[in-house]
Protein backbone atom coordinates (compact mmCIF):
# COMPACT_ATOMS: atom_id res chain seq x y z
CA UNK A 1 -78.12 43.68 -28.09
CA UNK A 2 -80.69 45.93 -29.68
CA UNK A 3 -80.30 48.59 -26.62
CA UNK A 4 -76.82 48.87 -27.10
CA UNK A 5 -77.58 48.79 -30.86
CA UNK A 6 -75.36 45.81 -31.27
CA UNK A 7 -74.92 43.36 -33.87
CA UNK A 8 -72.62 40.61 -32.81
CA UNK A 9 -71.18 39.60 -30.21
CA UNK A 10 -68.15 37.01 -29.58
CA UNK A 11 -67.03 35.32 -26.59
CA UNK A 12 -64.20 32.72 -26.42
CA UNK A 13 -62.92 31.36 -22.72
CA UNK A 14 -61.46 28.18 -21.76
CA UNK A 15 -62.09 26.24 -25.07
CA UNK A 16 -65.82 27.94 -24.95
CA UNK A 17 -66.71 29.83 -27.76
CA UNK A 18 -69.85 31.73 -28.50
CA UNK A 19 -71.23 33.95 -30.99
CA UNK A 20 -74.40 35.87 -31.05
CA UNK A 21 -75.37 37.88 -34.27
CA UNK A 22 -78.45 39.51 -35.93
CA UNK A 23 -78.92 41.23 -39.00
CA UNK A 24 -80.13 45.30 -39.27
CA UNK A 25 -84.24 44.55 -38.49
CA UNK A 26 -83.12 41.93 -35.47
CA UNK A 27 -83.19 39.16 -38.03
CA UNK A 28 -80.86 36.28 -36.41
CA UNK A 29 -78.01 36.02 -39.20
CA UNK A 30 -76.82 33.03 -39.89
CA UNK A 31 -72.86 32.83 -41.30
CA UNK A 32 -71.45 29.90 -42.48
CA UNK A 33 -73.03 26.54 -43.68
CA UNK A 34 -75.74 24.80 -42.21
CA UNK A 35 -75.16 22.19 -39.18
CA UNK A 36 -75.11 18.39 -39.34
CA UNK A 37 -78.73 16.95 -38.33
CA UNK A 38 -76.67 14.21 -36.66
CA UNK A 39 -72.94 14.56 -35.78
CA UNK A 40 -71.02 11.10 -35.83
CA UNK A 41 -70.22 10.56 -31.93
CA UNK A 42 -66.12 10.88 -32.77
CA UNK A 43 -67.06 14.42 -33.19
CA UNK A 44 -69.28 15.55 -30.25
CA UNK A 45 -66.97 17.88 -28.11
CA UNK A 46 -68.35 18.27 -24.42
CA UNK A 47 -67.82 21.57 -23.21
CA UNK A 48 -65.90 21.33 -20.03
CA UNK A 49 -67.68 22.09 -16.56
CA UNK A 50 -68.09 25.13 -14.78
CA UNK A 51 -66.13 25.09 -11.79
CA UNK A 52 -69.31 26.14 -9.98
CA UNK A 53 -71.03 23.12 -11.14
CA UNK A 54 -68.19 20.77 -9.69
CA UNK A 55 -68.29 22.66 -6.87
CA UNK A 56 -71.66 21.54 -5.87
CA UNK A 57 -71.03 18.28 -6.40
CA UNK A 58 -68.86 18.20 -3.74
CA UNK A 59 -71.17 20.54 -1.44
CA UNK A 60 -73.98 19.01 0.54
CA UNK A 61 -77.14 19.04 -0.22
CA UNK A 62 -78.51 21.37 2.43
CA UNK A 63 -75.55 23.55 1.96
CA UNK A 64 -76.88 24.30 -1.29
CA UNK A 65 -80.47 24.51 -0.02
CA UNK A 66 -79.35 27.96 2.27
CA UNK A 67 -76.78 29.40 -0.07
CA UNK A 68 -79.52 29.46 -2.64
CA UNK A 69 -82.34 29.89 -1.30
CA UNK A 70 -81.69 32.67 1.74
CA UNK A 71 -85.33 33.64 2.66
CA UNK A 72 -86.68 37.59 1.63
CA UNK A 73 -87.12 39.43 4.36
CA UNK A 74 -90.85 41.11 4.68
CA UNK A 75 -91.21 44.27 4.00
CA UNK A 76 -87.20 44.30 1.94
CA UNK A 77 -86.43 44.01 -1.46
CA UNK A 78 -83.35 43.90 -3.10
CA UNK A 79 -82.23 45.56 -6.31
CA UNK A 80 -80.41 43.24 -8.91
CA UNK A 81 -78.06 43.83 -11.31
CA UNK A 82 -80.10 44.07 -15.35
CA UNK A 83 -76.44 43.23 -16.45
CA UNK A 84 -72.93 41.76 -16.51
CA UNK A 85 -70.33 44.33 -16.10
CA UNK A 86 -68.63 46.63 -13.45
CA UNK A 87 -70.06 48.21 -10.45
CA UNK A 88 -69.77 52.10 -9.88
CA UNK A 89 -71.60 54.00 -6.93
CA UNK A 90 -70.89 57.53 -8.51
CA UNK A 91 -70.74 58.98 -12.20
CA UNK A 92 -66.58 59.34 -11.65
CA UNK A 93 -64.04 59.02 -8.71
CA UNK A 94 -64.43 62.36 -7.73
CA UNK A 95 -68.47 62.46 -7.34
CA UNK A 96 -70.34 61.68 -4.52
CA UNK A 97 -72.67 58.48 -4.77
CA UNK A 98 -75.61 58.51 -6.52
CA UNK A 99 -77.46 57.04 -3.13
CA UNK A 100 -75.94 56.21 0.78
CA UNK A 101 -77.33 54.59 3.14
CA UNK A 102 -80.79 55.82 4.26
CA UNK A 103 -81.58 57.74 1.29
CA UNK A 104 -85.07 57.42 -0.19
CA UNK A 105 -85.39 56.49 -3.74
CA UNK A 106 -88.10 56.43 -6.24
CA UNK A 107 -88.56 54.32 -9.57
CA UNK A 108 -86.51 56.84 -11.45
CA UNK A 109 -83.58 57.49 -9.16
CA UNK A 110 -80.43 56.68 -10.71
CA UNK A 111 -78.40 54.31 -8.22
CA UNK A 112 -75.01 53.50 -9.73
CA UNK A 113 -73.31 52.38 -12.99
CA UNK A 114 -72.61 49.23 -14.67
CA UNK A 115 -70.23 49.53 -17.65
CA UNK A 116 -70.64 46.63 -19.76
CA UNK A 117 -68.53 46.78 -22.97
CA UNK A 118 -66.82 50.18 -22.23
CA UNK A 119 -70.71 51.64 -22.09
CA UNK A 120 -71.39 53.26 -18.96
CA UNK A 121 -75.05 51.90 -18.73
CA UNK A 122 -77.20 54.11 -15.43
CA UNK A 123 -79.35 51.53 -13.53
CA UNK A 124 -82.57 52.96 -11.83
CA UNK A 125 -84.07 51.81 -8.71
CA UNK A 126 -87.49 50.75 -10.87
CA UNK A 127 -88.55 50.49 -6.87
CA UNK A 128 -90.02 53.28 -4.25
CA UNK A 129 -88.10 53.30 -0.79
CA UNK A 130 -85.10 53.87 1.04
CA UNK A 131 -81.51 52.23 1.04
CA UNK A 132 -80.93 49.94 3.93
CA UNK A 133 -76.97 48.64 2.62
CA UNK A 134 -74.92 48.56 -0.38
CA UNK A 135 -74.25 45.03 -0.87
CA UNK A 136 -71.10 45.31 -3.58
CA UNK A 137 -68.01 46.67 -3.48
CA UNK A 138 -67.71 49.99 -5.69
CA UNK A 139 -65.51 48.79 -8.93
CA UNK A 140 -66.50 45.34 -7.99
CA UNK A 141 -67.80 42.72 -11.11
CA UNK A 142 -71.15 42.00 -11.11
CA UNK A 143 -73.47 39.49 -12.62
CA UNK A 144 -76.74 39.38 -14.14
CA UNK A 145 -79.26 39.08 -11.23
CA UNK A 146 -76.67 39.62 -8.47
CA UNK A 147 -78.02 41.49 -5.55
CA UNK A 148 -76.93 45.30 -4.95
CA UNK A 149 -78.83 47.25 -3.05
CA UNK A 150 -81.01 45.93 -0.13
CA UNK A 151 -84.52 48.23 -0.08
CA UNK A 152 -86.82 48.63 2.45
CA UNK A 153 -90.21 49.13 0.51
CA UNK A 154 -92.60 51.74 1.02
């Protein structure tokens, strides 16, 4: 919130609803009156469940185990997403890519473009080597921590 030099920030999905805000020096603000020490149990309201969550219920347990926890390859490092938002290879439809396949980066090198919040936001490779694949789509959503770019260091 402070890079993008924002002060709140509302989400509402599915019966979810979240708001983050701070004041001008970072300051959390607080709105509205202060919350019950202990709400009555008529009035707890459970949030319902990610489908991702009930989907692993139903997955077994070494399922999970590999989907989660693929091994790292030596020698190969991956780039993650700093964000949620959208995925672009180039600075518009018309440009070329930022990087293909094989190109040698740096820590500074400019790799794509998540927009987050109609903010075009330029993610740098913060690693030294050379691009092995592109592992999302271009315009593609992404998540925080989702893998992008596979590296191989050096």
């Amino acid at each position: 919130m402070k890079r993008s030099d924002l002060t709140e920030f509302e989400i509402e999905e599915q019966g979810f609803k979240l708001k983050i805000c701070r004041g001008p020096d970072g300051v959390p603000a607080v709105s509205g009156g202060q919350m019950p020490i202990h709400t009555p149990p008529h009035m707890v309201v459970e949030a319902p469940r990610p489908a991702v969550a009930a989907a692993q219920d139903t997955l077994p347990a070494a399922t999970l185990t590999a989907v989660s926890t693929a091994p790292d390859e030596p020698g190969v490092s991956y780039i993650k997403s700093p964000m949620v938002g959208t995925f672009y290879r180039s600075a518009s439809p018309e440009s070329p890519p930022f990087v293909e396949i094989g190109a040698k980066i740096e820590e500074k090198t400019v790799i794509c473009i998540i927009e987050a919040m109609k903010i075009m936001n330029e993610i740098q490779a913060e690693t030294k080597g050379s691009v092995l694949e592109v592992l999302v789509e271009n315009g593609q959503p992404v998540e925080y921590g989702q893998r992008l770019y596979k590296i191989k260091v050096g």
